[in-house]
Protein backbone atom coordinates (compact mmCIF):
# COMPACT_ATOMS: atom_id res chain seq x y z
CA UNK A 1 0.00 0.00 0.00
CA UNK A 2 2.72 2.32 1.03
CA UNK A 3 4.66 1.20 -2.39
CA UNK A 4 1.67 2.06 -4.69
CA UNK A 5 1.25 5.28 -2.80
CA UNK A 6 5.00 5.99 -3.18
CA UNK A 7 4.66 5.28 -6.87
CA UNK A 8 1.70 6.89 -7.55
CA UNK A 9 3.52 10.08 -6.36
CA UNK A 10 6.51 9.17 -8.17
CA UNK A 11 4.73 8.87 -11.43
CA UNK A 12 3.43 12.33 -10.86
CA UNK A 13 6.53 14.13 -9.81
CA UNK A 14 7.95 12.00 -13.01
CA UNK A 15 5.33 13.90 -15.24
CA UNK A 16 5.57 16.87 -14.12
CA UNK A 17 9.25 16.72 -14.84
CA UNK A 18 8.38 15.73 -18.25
CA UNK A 19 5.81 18.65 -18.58
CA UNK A 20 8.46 20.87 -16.99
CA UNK A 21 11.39 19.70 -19.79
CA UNK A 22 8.59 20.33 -22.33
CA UNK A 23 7.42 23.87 -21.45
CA UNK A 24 11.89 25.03 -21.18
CA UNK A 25 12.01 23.14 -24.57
CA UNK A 26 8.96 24.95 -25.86
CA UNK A 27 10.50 28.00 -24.43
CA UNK A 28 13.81 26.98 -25.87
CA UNK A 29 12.29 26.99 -29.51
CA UNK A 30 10.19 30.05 -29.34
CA UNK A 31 13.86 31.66 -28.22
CA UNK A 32 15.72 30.59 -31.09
CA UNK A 33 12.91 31.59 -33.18
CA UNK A 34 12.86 34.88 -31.92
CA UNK A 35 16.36 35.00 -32.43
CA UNK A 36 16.33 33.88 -36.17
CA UNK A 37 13.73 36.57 -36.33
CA UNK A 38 15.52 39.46 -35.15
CA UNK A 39 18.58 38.36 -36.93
CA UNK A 40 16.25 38.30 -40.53
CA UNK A 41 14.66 41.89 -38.91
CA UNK A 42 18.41 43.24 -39.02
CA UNK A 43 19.46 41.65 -41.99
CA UNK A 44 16.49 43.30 -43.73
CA UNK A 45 16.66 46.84 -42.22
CA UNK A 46 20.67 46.27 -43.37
CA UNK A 47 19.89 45.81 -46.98
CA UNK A 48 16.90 48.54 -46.42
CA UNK A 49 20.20 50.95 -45.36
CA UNK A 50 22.55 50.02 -48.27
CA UNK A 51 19.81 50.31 -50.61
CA UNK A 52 18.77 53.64 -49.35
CA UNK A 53 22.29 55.26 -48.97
CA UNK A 54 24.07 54.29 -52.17
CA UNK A 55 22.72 56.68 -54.57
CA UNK A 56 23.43 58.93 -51.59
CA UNK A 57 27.19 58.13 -51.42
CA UNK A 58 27.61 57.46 -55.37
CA UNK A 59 26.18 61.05 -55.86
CA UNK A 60 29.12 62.66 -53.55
CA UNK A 61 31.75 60.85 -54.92
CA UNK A 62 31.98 61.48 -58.18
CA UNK A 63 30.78 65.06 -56.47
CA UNK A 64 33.92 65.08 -54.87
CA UNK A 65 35.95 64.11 -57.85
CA UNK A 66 34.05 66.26 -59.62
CA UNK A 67 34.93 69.15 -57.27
CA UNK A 68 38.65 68.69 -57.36
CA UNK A 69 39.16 68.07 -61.07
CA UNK A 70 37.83 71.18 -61.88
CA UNK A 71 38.87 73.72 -59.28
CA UNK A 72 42.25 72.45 -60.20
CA UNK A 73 42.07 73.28 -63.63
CA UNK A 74 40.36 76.54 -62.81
CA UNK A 75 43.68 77.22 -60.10
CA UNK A 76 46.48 75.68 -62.75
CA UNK A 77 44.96 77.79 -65.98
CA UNK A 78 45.03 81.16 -63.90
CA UNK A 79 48.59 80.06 -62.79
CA UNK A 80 50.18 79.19 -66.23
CA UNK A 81 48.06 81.83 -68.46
CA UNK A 82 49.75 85.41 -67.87
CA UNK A 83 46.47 87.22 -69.28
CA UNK A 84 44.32 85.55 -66.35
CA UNK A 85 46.87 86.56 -63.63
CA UNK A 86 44.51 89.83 -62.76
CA UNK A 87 43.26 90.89 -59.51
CA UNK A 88 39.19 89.65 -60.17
CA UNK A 89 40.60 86.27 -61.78
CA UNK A 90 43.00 85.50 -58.66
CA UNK A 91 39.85 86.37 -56.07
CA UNK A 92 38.44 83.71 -57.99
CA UNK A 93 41.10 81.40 -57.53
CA UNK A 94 41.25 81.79 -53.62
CA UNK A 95 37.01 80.88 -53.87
CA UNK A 96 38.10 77.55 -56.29
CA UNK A 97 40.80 76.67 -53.14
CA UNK A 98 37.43 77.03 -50.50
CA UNK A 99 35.62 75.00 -53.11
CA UNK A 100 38.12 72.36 -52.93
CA UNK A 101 38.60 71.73 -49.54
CA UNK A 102 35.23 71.35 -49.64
CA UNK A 103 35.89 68.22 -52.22
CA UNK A 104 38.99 66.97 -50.62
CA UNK A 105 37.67 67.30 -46.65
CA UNK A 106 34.20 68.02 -46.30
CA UNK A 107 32.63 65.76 -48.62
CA UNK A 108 34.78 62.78 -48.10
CA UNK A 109 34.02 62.98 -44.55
CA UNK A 110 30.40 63.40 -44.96
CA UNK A 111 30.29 60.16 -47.60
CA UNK A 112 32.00 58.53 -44.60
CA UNK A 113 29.27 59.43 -42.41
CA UNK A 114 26.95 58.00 -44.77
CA UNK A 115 28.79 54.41 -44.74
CA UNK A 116 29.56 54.35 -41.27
CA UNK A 117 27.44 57.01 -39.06
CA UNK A 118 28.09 55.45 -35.99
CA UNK A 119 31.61 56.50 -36.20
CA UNK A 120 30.44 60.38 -35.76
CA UNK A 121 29.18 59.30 -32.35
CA UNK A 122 32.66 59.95 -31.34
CA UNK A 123 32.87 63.57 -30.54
CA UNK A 124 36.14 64.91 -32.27
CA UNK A 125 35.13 63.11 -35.73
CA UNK A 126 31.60 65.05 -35.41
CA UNK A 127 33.07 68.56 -34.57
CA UNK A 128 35.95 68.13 -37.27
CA UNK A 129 32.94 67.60 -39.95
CA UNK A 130 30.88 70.39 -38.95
CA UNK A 131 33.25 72.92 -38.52
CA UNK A 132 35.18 71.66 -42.07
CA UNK A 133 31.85 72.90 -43.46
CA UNK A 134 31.52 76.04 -41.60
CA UNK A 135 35.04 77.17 -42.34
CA UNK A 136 34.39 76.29 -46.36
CA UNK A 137 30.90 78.07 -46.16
CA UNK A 138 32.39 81.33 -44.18
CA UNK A 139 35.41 81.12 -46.79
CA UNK A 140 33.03 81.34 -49.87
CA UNK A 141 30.46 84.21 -48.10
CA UNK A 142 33.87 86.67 -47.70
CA UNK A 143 35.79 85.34 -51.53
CA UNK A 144 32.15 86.22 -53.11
CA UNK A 145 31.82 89.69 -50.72
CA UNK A 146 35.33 90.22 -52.02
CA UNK A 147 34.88 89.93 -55.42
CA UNK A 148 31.64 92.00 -55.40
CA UNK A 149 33.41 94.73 -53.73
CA UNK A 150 35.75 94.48 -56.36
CA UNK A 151 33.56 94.42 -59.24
CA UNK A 152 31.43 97.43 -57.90
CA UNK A 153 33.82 99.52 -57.84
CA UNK A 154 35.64 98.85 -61.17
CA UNK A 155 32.50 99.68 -62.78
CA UNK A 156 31.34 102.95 -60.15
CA UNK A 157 34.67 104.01 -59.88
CA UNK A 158 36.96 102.36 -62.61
CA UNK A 159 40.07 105.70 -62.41
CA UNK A 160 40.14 105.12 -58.75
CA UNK A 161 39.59 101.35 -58.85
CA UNK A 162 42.68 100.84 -61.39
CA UNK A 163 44.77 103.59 -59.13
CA UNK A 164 44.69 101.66 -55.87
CA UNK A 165 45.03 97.77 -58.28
CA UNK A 166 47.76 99.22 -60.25
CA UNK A 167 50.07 101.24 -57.63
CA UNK A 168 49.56 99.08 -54.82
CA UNK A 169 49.76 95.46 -55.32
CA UNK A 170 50.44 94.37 -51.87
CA UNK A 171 46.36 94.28 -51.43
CA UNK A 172 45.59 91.07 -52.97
CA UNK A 173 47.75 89.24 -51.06
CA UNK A 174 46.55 91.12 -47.45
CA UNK A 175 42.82 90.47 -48.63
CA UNK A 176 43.28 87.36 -49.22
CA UNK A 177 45.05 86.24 -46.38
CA UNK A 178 42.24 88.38 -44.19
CA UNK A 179 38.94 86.08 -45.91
CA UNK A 180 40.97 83.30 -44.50
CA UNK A 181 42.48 84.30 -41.39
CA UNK A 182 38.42 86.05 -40.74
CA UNK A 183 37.16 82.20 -41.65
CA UNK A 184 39.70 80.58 -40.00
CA UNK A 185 39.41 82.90 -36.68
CA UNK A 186 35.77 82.14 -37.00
CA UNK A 187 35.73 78.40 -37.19
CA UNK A 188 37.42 78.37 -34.22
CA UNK A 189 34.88 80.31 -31.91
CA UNK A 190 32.25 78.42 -33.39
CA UNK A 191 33.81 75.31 -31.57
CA UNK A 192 33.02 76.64 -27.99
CA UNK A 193 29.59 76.84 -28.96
CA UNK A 194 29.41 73.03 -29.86
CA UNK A 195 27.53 70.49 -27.37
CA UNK A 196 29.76 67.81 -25.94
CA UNK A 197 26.76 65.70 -25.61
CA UNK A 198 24.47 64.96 -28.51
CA UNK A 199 22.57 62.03 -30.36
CA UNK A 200 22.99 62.92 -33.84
CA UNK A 201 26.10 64.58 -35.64
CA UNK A 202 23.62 67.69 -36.93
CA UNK A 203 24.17 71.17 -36.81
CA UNK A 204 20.95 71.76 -34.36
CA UNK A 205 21.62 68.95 -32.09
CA UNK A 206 25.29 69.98 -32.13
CA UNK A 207 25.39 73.59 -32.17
CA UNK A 208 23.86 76.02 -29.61
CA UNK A 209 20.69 77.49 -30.52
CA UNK A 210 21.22 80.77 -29.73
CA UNK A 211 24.78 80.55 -31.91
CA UNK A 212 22.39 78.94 -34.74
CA UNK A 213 20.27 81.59 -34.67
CA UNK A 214 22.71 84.26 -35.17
CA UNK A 215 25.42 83.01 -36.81
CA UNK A 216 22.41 82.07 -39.89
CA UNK A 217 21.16 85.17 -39.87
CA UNK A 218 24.39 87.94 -39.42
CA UNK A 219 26.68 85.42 -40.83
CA UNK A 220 24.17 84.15 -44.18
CA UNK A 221 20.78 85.64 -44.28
CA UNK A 222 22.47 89.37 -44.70
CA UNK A 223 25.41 88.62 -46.53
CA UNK A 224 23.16 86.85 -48.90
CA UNK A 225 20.85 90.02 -48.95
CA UNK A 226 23.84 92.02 -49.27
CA UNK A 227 25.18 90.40 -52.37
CA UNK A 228 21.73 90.18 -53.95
CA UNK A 229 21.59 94.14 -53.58
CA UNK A 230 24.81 94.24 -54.31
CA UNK A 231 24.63 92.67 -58.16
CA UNK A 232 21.52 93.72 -59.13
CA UNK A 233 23.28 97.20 -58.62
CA UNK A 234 25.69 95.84 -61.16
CA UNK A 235 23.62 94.59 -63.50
CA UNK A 236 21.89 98.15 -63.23
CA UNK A 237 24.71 100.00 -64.26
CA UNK A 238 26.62 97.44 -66.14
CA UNK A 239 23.13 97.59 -68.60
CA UNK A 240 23.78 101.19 -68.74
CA UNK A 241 27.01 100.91 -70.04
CA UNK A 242 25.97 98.70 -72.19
CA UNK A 243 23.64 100.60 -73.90
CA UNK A 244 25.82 103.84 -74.10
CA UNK A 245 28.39 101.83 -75.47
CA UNK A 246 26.11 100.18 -78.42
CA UNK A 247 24.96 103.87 -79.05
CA UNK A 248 29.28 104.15 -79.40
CA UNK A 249 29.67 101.66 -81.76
CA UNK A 250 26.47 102.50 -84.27
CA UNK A 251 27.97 105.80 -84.74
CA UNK A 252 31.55 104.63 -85.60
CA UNK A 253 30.73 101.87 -87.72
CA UNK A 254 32.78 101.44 -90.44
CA UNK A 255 35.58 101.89 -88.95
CA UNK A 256 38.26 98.88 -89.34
CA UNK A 257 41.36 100.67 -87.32
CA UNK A 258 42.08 100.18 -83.56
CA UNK A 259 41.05 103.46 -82.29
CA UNK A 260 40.89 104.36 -78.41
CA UNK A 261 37.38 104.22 -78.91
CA UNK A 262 37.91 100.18 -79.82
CA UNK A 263 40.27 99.99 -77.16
CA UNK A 264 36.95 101.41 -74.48
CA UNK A 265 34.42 98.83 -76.08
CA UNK A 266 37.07 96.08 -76.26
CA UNK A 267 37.30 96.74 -72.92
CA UNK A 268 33.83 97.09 -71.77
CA UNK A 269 32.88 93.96 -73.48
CA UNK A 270 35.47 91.86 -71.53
CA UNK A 271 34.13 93.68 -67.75
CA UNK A 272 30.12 93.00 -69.05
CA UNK A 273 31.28 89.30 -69.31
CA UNK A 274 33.14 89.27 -66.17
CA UNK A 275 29.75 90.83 -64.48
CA UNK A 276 27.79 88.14 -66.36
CA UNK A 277 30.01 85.51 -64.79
CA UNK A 278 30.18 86.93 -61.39
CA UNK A 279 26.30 87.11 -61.22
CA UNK A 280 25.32 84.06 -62.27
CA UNK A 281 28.54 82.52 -59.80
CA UNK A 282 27.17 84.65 -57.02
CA UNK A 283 23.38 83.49 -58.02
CA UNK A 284 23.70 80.14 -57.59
CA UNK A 285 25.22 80.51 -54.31
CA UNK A 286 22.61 81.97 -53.11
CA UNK A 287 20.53 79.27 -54.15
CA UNK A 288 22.63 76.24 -53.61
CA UNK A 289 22.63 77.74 -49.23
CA UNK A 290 19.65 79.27 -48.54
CA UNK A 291 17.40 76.11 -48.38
CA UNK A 292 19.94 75.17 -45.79
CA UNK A 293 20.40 77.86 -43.78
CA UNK A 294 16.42 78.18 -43.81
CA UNK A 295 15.67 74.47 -42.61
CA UNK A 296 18.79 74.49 -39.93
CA UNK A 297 16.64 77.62 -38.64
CA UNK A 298 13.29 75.75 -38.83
CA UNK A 299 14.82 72.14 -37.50
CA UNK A 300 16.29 74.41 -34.19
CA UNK A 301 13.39 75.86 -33.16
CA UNK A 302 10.52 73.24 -34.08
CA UNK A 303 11.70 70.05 -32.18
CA UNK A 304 8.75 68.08 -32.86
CA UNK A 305 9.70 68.43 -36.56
CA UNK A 306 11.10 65.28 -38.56
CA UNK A 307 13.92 65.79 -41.20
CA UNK A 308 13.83 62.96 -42.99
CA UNK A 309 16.39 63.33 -46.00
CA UNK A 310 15.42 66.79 -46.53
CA UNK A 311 18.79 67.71 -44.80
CA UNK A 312 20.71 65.24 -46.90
CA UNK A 313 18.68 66.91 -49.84
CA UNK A 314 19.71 70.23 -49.34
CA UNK A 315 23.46 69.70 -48.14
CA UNK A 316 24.03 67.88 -51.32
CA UNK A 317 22.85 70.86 -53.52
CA UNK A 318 24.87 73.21 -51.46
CA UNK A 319 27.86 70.50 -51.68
CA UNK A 320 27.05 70.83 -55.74
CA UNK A 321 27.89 74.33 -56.25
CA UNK A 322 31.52 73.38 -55.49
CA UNK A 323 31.54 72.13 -58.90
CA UNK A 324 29.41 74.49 -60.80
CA UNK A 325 31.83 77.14 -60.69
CA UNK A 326 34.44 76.34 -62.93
CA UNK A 327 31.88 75.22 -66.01
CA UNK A 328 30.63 79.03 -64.98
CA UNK A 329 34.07 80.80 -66.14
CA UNK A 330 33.90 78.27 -69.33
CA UNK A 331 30.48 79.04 -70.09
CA UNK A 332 30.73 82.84 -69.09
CA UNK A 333 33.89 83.71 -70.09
CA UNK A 334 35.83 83.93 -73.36
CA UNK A 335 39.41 84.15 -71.26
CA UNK A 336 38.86 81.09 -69.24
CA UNK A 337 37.10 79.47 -72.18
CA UNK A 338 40.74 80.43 -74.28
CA UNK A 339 42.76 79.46 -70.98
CA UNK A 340 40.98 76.07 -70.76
CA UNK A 341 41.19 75.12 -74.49
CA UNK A 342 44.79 76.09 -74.39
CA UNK A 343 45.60 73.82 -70.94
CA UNK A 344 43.67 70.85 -72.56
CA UNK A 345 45.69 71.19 -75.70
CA UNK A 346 48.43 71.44 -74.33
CA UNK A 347 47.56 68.19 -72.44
CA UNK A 348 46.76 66.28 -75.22
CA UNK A 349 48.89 67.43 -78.38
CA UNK A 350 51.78 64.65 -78.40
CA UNK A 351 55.51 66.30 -78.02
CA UNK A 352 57.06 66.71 -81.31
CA UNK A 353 59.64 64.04 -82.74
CA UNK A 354 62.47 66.97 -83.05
């Protein structure tokens, strides 16, 4: 009696062992399911990444290669031709050197951030990106404000203008080096605005707000506004000239020798291409960086709004205009079309057997 009752107990301690072993193995396999599923839920949103990000990355490389190969023709031409080595044409070199650290730096880091953004977690690698940018950007803004100043007063005040060029030629150099020591000076007091803590490498989780908000406005937003002013005032007067110098040229018709009166249109035909080329140079500019500077001011104050890739969007046409420049002067401009003609010649004509 005691035997049957011991192994009537026994059988059901024995069963619920077996129901025990059962529910862990049950457990077990709903685990390793679970696993396999996250692992497939990773795999996909992996492939959902790289699909998503490389027309993204293609796009700024051959950007960036695009960027480099012609800024460096645009710097080499003005360097080997002697008839581009002129105040306005080496101003536009020093903006082709901003535009290609912005190929050789910038970009390169930001396709890295688009293979590998987890690296810009780390806090030196995010700062080194965003102020690479800032310093490029802040370059450009002062090279363009340069060359505007310059411009304006060739054509308001061309006697003066060609006194100060011509008898003191120690100012390109000192303007020069000021747009870059300015940018330079300024990049670096941006840094102690920059948040040591943040959860994405963007400007307005990055930046302070209050530095956003004014560096955007005083340091784009008016520039911008400034420049716009600025060449519509010399497309103003550059259409006057224009005009008087068409009424010039009906009355001397006829005429086949080099007069000084040839010598003033020759020469007023070369500065209305140079403002033709400095407008449209400065215009797209303008519209390459004010979608960004507007949505960095609408992502820092409206936190409840979602990017998406309109950041991405609007970086990569600012990146762009890197590379629009130097089809500009070829487009534009019969001495860099003549300088580039003659480089690529020169490149390609085989040396003579002599």
């Amino acid at each position: 009696m005691s035997w049957k009752a011991f192994h009537g107990s026994d059988s059901k301690y024995t069963q619920g062992m077996v129901d025990t072993l059962k529910t862990l193995r049950n457990v077990s396999v709903f685990e390793d399911a679970g696993n396999c599923l996250s692992e497939r839920n990773s795999t996909s949103s992996m492939e959902e990444f790289t699909m998503t990000k490389v027309p993204f990355i293609l796009y700024l490389t051959l950007l960036a290669l695009g960027i480099i190969t012609g800024n460096t023709v645009v710097i080499v031409a003005v360097r080997k031709f002697h008839f581009l080595q002129q105040f306005r044409y080496i101003l536009l070199v020093s903006l082709s050197v901003a535009d290609l650290l912005q190929g050789t730096v910038t970009v390169p880091l930001y396709i890295t951030w688009s293979v590998v953004p987890s690296l810009f977690q780390n806090e030196t690698l995010c700062h080194v990106t965003l102020l690479s940018c800032l310093m490029v950007v802040t370059a450009s803004i002062l090279n363009l404000t340069v060359v505007t100043v310059n411009h304006y007063l060739a054509i308001c005040y061309p006697l003066w203008h060609h006194r100060i060029i011509s008898l003191k030629p120690h100012i390109l150099p000192l303007v020069i080096a000021l747009v870059w020591m300015i940018s330079i000076l300024t990049t670096g007091l941006s840094y102690f605005a920059m948040n040591t803590e943040f959860e994405d490498c963007i400007y307005y989780k990055v930046f302070d707000k209050t530095f956003l908000l004014v560096s955007v406005i005083a340091g784009a937003l008016v520039p911008f506004a400034c420049l716009a002013y600025s060449h519509l005032r010399i497309f103003l007067i550059s259409r006057d000239l224009d005009m008087k110098f068409r009424e010039q040229t009906l009355r001397i018709q006829g005429q086949t020798f080099l007069s000084p009166r040839n010598q003033c249109r020759r020469g007023s035909r070369h500065l209305l291409q140079t403002t033709k080329t400095i407008i449209i140079v400065v215009t797209c500019f303008l519209f390459a960086w004010l979608p960004f500077s507007a949505l960095i001011l609408v992502f820092t104050f409206c936190e409840s709004c979602e990017p998406g890739h309109a950041m991405d969007v609007v970086l990569y046409l600012a990146f762009t205009n890197s590379v629009l420049n130097p089809i500009i002067y070829a487009l534009c401009h019969s001495s860099f079309k003549t300088a580039y003609l003659k480089l690529f010649r020169c490149r390609l004509t085989p040396p003579s057997n002599r």
